[in-house]
Every structure is written in structure tokens, then in C-alpha cells.
PDB file of N, CA and C in Angstrom:
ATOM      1  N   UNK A   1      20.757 -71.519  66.484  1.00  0.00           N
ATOM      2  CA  UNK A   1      19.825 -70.397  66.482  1.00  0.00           C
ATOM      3  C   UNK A   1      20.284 -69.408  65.408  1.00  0.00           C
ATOM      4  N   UNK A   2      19.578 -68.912  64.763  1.00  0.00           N
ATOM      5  CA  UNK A   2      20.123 -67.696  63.687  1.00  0.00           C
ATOM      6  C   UNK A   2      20.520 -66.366  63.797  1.00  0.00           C
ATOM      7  N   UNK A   3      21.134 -65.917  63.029  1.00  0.00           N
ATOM      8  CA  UNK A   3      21.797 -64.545  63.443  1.00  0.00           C
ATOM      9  C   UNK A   3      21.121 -63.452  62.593  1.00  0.00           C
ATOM     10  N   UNK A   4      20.868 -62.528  62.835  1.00  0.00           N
ATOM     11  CA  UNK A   4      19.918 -61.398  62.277  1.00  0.00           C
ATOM     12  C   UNK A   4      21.359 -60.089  62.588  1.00  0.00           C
ATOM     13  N   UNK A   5      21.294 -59.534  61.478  1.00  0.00           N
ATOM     14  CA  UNK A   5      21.854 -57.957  61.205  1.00  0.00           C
ATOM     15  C   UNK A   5      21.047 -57.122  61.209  1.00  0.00           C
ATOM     16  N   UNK A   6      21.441 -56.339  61.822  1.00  0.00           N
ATOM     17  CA  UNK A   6      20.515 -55.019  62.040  1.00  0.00           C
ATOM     18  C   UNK A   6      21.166 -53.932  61.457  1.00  0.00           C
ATOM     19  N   UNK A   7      20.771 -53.180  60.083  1.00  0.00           N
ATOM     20  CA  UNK A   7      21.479 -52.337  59.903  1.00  0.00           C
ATOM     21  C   UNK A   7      20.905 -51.448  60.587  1.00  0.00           C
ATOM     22  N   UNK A   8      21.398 -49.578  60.845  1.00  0.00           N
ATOM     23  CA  UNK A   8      20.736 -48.318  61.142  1.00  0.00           C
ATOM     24  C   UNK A   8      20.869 -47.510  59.659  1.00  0.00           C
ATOM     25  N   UNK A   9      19.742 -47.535  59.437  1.00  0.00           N
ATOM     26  CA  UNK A   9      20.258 -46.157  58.126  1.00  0.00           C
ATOM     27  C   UNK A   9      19.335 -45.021  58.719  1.00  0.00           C
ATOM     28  N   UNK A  10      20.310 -43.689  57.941  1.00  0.00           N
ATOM     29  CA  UNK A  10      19.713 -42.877  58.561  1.00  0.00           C
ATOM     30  C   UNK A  10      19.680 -41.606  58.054  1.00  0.00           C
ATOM     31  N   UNK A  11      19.351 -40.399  57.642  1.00  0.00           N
ATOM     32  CA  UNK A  11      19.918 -39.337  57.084  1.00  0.00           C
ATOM     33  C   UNK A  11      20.398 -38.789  57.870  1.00  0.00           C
ATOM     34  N   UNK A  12      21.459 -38.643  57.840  1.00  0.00           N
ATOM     35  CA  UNK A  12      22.359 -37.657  58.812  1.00  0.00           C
ATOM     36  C   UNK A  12      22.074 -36.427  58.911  1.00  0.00           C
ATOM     37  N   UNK A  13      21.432 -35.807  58.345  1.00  0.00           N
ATOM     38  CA  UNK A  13      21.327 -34.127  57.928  1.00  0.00           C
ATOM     39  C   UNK A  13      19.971 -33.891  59.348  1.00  0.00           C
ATOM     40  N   UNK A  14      19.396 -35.462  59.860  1.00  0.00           N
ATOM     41  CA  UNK A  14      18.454 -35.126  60.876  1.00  0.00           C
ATOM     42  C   UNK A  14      19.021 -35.056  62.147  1.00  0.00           C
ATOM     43  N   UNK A  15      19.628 -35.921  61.826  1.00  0.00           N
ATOM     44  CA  UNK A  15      20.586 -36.089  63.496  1.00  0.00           C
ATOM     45  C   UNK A  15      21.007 -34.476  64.388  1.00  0.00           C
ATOM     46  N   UNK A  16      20.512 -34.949  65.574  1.00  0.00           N
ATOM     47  CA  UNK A  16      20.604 -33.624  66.493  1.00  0.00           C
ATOM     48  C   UNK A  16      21.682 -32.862  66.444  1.00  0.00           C
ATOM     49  N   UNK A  17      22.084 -31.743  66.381  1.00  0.00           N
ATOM     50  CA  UNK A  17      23.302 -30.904  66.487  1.00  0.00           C
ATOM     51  C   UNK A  17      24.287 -31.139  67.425  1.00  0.00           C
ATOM     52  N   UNK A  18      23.557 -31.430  68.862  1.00  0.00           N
ATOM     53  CA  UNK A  18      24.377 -31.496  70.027  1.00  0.00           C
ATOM     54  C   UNK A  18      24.507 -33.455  70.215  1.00  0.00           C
ATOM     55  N   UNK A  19      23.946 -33.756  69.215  1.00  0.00           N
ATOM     56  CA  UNK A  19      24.388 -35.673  69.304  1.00  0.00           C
ATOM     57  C   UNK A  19      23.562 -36.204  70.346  1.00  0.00           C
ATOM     58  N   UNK A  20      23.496 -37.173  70.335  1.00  0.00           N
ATOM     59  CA  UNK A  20      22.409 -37.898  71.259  1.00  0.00           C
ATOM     60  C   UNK A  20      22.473 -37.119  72.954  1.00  0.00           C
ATOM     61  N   UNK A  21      21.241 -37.024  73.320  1.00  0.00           N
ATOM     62  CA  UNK A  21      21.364 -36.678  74.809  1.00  0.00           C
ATOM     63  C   UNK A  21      21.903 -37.854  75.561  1.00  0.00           C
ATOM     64  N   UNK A  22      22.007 -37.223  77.198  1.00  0.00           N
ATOM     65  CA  UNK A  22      22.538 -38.281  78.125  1.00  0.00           C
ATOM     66  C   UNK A  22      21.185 -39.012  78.839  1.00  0.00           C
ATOM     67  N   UNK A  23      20.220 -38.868  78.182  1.00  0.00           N
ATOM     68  CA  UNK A  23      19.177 -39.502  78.678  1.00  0.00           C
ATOM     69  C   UNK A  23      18.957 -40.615  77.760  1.00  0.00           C
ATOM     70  N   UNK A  24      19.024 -40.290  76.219  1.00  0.00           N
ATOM     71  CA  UNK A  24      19.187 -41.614  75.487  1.00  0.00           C
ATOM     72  C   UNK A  24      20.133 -42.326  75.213  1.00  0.00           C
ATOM     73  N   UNK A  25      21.287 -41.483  75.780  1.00  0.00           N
ATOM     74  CA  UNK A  25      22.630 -42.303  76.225  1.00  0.00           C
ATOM     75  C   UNK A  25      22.125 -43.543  76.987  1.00  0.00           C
ATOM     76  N   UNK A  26      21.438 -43.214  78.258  1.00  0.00           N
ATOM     77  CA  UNK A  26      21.245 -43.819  79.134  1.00  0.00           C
ATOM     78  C   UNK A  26      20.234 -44.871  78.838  1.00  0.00           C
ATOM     79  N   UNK A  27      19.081 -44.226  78.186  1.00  0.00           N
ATOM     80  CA  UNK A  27      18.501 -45.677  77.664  1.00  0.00           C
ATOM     81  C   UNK A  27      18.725 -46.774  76.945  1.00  0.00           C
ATOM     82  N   UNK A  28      19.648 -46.220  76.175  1.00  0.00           N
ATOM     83  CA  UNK A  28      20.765 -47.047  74.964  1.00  0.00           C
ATOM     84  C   UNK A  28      21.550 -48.214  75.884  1.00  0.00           C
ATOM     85  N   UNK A  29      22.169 -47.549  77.073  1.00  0.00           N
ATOM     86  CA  UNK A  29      22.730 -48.336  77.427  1.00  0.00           C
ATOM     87  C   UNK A  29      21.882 -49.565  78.201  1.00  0.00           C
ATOM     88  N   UNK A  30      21.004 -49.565  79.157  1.00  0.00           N
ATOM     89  CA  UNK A  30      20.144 -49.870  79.518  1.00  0.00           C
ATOM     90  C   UNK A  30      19.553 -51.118  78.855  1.00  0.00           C
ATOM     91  N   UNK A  31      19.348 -50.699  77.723  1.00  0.00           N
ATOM     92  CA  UNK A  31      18.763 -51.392  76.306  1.00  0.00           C
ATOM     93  C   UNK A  31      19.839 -52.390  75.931  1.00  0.00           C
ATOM     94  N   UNK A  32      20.889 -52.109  75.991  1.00  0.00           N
ATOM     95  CA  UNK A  32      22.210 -52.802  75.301  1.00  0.00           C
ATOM     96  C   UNK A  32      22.620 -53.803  76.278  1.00  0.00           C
ATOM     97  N   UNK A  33      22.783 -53.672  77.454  1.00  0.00           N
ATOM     98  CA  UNK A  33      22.556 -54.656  78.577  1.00  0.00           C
ATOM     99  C   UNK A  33      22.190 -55.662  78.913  1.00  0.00           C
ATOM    100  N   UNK A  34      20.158 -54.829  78.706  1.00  0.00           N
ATOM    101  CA  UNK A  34      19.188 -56.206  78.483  1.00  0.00           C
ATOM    102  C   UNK A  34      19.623 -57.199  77.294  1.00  0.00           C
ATOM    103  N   UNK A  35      19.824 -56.846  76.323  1.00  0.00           N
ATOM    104  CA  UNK A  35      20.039 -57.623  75.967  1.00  0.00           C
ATOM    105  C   UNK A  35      21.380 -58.444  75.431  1.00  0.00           C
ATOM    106  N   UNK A  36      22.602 -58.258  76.515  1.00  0.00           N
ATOM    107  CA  UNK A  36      23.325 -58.453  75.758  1.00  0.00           C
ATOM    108  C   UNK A  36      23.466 -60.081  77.245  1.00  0.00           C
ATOM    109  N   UNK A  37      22.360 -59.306  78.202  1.00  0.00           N
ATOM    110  CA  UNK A  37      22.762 -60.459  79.436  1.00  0.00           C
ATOM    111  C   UNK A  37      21.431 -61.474  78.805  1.00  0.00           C
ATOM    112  N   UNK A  38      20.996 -61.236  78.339  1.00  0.00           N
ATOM    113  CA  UNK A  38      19.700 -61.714  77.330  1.00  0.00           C
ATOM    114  C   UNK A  38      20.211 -62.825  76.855  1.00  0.00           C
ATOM    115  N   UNK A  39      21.615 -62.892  76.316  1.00  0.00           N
ATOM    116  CA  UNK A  39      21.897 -63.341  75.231  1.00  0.00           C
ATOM    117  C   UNK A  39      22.106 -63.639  73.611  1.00  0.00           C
ATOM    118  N   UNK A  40      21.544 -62.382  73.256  1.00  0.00           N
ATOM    119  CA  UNK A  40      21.111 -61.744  71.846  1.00  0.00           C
ATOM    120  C   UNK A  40      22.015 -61.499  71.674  1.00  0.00           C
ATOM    121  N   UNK A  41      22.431 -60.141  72.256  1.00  0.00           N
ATOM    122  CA  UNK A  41      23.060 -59.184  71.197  1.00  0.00           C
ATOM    123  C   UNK A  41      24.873 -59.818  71.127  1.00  0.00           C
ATOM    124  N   UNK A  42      25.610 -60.398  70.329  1.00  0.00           N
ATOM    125  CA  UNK A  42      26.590 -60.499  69.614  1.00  0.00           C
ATOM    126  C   UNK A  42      27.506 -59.418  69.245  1.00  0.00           C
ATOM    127  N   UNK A  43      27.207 -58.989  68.336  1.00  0.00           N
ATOM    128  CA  UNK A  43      28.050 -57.112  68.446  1.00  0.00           C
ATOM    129  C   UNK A  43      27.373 -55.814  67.742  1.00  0.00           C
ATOM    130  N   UNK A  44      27.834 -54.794  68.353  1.00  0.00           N
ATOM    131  CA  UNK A  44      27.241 -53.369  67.737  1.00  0.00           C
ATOM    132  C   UNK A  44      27.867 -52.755  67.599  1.00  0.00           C
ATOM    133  N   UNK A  45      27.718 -51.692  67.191  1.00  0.00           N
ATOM    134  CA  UNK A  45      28.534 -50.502  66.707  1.00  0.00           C
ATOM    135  C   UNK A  45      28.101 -49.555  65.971  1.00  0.00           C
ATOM    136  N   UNK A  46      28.370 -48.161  66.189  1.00  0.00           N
ATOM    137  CA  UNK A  46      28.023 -47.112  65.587  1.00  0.00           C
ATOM    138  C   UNK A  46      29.381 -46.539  64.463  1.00  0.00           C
ATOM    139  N   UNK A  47      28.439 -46.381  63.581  1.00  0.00           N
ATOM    140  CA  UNK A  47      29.607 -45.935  62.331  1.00  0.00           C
ATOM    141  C   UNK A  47      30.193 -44.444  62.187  1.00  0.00           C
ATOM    142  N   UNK A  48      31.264 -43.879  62.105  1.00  0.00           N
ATOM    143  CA  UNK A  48      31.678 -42.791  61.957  1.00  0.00           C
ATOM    144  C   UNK A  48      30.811 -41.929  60.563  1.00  0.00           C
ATOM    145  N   UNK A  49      30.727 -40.949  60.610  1.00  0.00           N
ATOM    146  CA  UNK A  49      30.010 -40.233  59.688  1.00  0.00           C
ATOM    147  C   UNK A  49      29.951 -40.512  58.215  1.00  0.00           C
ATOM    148  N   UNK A  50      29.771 -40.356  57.211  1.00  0.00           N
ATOM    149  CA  UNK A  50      29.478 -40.866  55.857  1.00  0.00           C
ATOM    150  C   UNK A  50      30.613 -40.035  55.047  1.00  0.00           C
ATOM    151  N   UNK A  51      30.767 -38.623  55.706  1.00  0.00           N
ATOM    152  CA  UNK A  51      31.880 -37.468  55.220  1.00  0.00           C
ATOM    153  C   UNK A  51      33.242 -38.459  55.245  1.00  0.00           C
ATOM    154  N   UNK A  52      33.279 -39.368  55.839  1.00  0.00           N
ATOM    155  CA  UNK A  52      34.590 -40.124  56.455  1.00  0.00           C
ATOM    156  C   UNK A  52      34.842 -41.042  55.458  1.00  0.00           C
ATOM    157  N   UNK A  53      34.000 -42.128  55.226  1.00  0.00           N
ATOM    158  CA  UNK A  53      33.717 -43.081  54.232  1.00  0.00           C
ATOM    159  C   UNK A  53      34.261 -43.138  53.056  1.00  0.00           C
ATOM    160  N   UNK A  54      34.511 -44.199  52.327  1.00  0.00           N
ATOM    161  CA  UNK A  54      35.026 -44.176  50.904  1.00  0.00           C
ATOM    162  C   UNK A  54      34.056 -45.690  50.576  1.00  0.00           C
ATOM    163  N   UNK A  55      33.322 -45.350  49.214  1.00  0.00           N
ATOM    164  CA  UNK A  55      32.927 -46.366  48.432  1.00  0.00           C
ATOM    165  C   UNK A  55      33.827 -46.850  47.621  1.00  0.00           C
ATOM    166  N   UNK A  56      33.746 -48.145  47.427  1.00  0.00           N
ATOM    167  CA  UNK A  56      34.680 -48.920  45.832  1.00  0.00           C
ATOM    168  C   UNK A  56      33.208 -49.204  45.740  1.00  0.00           C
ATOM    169  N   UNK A  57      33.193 -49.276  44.403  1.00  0.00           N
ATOM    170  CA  UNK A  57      32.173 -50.228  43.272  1.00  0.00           C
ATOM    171  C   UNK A  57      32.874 -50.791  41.956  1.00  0.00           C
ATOM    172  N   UNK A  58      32.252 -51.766  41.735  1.00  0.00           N
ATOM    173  CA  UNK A  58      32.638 -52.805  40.392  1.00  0.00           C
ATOM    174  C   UNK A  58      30.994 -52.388  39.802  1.00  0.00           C
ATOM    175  N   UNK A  59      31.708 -52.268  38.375  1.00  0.00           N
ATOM    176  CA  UNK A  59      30.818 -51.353  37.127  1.00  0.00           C
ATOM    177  C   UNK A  59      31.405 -52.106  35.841  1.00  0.00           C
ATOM    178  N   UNK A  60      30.817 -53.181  35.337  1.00  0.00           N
ATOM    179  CA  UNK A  60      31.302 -53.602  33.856  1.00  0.00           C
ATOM    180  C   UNK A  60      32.782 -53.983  34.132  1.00  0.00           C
ATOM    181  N   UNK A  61      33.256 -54.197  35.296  1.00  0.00           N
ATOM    182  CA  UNK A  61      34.596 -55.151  35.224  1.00  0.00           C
ATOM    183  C   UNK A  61      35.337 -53.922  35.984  1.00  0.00           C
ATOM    184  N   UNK A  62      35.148 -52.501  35.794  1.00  0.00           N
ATOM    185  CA  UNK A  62      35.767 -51.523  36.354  1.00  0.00           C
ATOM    186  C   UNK A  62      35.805 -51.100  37.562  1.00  0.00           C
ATOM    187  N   UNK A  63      37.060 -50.689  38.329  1.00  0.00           N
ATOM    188  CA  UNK A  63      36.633 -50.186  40.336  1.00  0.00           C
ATOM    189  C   UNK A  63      37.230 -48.849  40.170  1.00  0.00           C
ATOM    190  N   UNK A  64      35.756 -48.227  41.035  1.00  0.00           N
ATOM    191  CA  UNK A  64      36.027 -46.705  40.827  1.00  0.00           C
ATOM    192  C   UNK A  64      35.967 -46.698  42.691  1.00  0.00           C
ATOM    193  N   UNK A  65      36.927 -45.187  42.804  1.00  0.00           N
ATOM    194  CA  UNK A  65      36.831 -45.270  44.459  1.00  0.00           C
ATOM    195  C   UNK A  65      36.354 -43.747  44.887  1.00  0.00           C
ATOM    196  N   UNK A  66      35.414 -43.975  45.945  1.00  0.00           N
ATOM    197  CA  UNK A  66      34.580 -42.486  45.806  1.00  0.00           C
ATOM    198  C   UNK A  66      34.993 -41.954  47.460  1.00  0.00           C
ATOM    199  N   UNK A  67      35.462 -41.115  47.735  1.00  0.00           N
ATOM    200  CA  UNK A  67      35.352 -40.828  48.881  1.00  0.00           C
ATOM    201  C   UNK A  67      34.649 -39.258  49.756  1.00  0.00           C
ATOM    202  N   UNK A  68      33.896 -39.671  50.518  1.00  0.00           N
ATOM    203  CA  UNK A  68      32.670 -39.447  51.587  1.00  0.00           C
ATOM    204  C   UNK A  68      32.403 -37.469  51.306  1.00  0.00           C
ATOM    205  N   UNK A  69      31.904 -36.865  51.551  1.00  0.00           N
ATOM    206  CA  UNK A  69      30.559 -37.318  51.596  1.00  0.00           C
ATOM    207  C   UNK A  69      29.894 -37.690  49.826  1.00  0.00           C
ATOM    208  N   UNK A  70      28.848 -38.343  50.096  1.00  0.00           N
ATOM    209  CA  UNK A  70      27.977 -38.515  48.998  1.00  0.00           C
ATOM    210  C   UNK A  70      27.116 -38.280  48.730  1.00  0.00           C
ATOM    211  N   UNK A  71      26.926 -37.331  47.990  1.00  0.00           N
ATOM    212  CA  UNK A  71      25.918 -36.407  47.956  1.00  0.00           C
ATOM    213  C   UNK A  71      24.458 -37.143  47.313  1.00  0.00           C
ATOM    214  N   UNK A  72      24.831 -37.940  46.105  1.00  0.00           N
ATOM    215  CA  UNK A  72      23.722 -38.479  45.596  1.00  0.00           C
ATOM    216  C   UNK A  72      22.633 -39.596  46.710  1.00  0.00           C
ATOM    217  N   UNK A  73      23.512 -39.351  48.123  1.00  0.00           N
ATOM    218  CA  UNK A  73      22.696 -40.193  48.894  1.00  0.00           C
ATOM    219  C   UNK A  73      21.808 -40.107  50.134  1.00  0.00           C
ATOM    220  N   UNK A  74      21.083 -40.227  50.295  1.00  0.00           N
ATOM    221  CA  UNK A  74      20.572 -39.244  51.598  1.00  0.00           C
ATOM    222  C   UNK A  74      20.397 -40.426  52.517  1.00  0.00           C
ATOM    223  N   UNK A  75      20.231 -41.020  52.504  1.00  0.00           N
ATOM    224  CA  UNK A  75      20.678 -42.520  53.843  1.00  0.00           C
ATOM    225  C   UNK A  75      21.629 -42.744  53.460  1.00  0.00           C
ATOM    226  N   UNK A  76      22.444 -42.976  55.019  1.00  0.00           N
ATOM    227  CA  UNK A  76      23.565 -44.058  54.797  1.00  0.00           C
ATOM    228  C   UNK A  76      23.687 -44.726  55.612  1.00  0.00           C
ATOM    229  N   UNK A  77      24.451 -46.003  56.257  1.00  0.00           N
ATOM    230  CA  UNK A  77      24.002 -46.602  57.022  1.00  0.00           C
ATOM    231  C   UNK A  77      25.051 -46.062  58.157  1.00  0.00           C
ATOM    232  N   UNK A  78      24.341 -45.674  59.441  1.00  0.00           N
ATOM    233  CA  UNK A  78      25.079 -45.343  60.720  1.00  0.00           C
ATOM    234  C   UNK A  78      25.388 -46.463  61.533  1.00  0.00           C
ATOM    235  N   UNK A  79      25.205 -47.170  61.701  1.00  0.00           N
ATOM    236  CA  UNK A  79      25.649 -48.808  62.896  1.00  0.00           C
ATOM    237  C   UNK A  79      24.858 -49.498  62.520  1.00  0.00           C
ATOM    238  N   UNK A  80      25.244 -50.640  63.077  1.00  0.00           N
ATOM    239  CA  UNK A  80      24.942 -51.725  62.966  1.00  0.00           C
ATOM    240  C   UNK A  80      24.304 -52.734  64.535  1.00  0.00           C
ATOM    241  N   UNK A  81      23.936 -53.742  64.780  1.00  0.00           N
ATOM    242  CA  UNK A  81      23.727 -54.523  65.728  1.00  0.00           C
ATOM    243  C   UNK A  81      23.590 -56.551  64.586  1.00  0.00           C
ATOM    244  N   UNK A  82      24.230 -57.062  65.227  1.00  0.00           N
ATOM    245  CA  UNK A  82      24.262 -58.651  64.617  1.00  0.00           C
ATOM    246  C   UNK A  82      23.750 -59.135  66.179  1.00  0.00           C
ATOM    247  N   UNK A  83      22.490 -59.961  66.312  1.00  0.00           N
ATOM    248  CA  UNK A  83      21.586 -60.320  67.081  1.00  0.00           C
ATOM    249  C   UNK A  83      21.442 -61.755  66.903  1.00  0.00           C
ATOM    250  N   UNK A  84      21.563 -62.970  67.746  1.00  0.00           N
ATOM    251  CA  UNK A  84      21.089 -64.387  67.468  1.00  0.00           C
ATOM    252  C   UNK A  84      19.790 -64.496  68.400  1.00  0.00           C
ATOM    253  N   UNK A  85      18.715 -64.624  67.441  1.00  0.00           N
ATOM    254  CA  UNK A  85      17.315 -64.996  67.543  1.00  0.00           C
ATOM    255  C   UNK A  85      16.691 -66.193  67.426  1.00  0.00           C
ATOM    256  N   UNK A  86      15.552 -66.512  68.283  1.00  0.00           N
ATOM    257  CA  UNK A  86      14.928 -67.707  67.968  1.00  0.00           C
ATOM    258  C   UNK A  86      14.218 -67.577  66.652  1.00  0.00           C
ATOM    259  N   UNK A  87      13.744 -66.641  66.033  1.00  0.00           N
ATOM    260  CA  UNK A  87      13.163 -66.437  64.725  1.00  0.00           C
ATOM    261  C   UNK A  87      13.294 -64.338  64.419  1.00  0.00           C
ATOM    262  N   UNK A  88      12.612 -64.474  63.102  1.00  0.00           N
ATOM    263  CA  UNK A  88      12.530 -62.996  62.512  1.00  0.00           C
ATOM    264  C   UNK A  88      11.804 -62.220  63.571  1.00  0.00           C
ATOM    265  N   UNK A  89      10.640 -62.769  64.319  1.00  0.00           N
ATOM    266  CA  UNK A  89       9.914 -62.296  65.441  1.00  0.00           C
ATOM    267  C   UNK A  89      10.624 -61.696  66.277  1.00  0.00           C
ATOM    268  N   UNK A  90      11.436 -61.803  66.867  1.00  0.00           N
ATOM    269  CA  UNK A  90      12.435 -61.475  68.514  1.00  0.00           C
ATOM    270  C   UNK A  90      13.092 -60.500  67.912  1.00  0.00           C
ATOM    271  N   UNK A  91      13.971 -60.787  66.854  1.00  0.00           N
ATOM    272  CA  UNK A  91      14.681 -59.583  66.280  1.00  0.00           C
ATOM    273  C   UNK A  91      14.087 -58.486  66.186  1.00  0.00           C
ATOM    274  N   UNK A  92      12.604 -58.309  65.585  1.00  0.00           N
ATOM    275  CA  UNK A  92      12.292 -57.263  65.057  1.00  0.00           C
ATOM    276  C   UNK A  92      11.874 -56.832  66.624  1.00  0.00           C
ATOM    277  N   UNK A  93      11.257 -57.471  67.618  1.00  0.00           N
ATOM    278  CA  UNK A  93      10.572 -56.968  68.922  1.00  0.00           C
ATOM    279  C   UNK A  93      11.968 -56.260  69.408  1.00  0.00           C
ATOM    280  N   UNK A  94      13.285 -57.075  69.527  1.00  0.00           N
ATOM    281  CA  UNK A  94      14.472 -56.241  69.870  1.00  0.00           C
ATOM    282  C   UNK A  94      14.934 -55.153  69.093  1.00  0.00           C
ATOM    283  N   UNK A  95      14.161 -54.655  68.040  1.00  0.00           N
ATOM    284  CA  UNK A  95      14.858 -53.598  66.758  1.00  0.00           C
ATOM    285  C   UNK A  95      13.744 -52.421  67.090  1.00  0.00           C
ATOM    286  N   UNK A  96      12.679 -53.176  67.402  1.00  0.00           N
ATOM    287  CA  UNK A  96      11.414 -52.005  67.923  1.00  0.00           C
ATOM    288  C   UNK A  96      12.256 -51.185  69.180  1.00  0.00           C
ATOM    289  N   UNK A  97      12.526 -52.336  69.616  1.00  0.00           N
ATOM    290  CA  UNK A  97      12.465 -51.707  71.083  1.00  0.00           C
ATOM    291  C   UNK A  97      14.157 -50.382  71.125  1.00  0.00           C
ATOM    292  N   UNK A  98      14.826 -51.112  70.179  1.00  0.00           N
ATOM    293  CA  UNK A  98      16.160 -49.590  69.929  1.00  0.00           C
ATOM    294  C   UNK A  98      15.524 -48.556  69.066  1.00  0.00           C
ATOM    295  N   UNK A  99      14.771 -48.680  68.586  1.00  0.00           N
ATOM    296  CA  UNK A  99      14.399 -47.522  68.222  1.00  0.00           C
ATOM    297  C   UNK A  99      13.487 -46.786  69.122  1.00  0.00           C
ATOM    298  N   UNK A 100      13.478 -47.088  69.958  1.00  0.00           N
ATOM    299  CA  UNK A 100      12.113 -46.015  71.127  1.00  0.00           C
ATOM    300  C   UNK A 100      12.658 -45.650  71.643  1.00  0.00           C
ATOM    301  N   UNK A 101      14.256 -46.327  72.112  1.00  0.00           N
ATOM    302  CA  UNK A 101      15.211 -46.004  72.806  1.00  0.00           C
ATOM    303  C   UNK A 101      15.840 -44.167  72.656  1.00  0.00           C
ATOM    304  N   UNK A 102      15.690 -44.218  70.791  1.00  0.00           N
ATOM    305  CA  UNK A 102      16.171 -43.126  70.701  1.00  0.00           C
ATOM    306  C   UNK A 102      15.561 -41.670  70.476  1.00  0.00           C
ATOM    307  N   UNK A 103      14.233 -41.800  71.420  1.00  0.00           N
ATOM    308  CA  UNK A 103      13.213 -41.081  71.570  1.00  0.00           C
ATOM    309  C   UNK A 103      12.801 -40.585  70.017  1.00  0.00           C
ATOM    310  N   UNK A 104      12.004 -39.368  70.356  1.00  0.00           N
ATOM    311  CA  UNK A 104      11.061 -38.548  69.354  1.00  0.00           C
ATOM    312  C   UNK A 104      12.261 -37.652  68.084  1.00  0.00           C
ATOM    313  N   UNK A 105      13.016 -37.261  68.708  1.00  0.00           N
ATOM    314  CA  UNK A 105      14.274 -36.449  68.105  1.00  0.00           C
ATOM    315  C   UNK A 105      15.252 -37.165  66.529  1.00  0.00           C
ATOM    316  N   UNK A 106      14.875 -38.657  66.815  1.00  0.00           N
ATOM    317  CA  UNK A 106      16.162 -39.259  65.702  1.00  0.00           C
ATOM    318  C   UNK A 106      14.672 -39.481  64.452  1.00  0.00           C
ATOM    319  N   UNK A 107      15.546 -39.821  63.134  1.00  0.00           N
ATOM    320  CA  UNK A 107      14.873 -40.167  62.193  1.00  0.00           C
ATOM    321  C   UNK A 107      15.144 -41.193  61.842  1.00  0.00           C
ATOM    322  N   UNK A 108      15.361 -42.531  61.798  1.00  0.00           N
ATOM    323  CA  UNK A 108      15.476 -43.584  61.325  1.00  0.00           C
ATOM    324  C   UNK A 108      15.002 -44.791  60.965  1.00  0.00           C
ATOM    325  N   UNK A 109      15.642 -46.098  60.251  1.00  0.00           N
ATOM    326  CA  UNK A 109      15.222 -47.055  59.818  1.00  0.00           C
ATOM    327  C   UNK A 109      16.106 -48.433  59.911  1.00  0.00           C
ATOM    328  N   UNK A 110      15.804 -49.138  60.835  1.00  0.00           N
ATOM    329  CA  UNK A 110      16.367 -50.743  60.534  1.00  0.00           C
ATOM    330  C   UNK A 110      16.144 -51.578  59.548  1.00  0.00           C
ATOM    331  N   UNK A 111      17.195 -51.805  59.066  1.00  0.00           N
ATOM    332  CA  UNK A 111      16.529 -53.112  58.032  1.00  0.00           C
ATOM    333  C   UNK A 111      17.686 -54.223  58.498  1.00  0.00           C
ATOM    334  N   UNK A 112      16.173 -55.433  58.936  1.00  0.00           N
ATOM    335  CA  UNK A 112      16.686 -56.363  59.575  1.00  0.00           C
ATOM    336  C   UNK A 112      16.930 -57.552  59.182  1.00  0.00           C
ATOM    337  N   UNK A 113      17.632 -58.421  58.273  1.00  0.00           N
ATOM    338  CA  UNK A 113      17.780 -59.597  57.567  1.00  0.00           C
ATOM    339  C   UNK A 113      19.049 -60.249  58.610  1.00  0.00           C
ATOM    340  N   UNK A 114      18.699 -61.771  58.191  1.00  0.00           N
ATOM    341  CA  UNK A 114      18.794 -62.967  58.781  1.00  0.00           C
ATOM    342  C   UNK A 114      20.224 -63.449  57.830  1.00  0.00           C
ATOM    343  N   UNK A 115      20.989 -63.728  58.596  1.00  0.00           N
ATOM    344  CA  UNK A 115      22.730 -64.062  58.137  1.00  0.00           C
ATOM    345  C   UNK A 115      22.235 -65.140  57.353  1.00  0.00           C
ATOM    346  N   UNK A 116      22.858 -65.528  56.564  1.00  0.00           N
ATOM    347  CA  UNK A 116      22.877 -66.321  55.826  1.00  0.00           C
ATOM    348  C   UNK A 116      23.629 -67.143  56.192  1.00  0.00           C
ATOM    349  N   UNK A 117      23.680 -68.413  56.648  1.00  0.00           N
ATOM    350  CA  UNK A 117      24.809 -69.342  57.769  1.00  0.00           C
ATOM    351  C   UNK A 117      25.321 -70.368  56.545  1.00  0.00           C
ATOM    352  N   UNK A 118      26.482 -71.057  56.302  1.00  0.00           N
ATOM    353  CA  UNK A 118      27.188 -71.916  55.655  1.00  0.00           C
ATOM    354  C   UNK A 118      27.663 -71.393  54.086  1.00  0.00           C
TER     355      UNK A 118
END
């Protein structure tokens, strides 16, 4: 069966002051459950802030090392979820469904691609 990544990107500058409530705590978890007794979900995780972060990049043979925040960027990616699906279909119905999770309040975007296996 195939494995689908779920990134979260997100602008941080939307994210609530006081951090997720305990109500979408609660749906999160709820959510994470279903599907982890589901059999889907594989692993998740939420990423520490972008201020934290350090980029390397390769540029013409050269590695430059940038560390957090980055200003030139206004998404970055906050967590992740790696999901094994019967197809692109299920994933995205399971990627819908975390994002409702995190009610009206968050701003975000999944982008959901399929592991590349061998």
C-alpha cells in the first residue's frame, strides 16, 4: 500500500497567541486515534518554530548556513503526518478531515505527495 506525506505549512504570524485551544487539542487527538487504530497514520509530528531552524543550501557547488527566523519566507512548514493509503483519495479525505480539526482560527495548507518507494 503507499505512503503519502503530509506536509503542514503555515504562516506562523497567524497562529493564535494563546496556541491551540483544549478543544482542538481534543479534536486533534480524537482525529489522531481514528486514525492511527485505522491503520493509516504511521507518524506525526509538530515542528518547533521556524525562529529555531537553520537552513543549509547548495548554490553552484557552495553551502551557505542560515539560521531561523527567515524573513524572506512567510510559510514554513509546521509538522508533518506520513499516512499509508489505498490511493491519493483516502489521504486527501484524511488531510481534509485534520484540517477541520483545527477549527475556523488556524490558517493553513497541506501539501500531500505520495513517497516515492524503492
Amino acid at each position: 500500500m503507499p505512503r503519502f506525506m503530509s506536509l503542514v505549512k503555515m504562516d506562523e504570524s497567524t497562529v493564535p497567541a494563546e496556541g491551540p485551544s483544549p478543544e482542538m487539542m481534543q479534536r486533534m487527538g480524537e482525529l489522531i486515534e481514528e486514525i492511527t487504530k485505522a491503520g493509516v497514520m504511521l507518524d506525526t509530528a509538530g515542528l518547533m518554530p521556524a525562529e529555531q531552524g537553520t537552513r543549509v543550501h547548495l548554490n553552484g557547488g557552495g553551502i551557505s548556513v542560515t539560521d531561523g527566523p527567515f524573513t524572506e519566507t512567510k510559510e514554513v512548514v509546521g509538522g508533518y503526518a506520513i499516512l499509508q493509503c489505498k490511493d491519493m483519495a483516502e489521504a486527501l479525505e484524511w488531510s481534509k478531515r485534520f484540517l477541520k480539526a483545527h477549527g475556523d482560527d488556524w490558517t493553513m495548507t497541506l501539501e500531500v505527495r505520495e513517497i516515492q518507494e524503492g
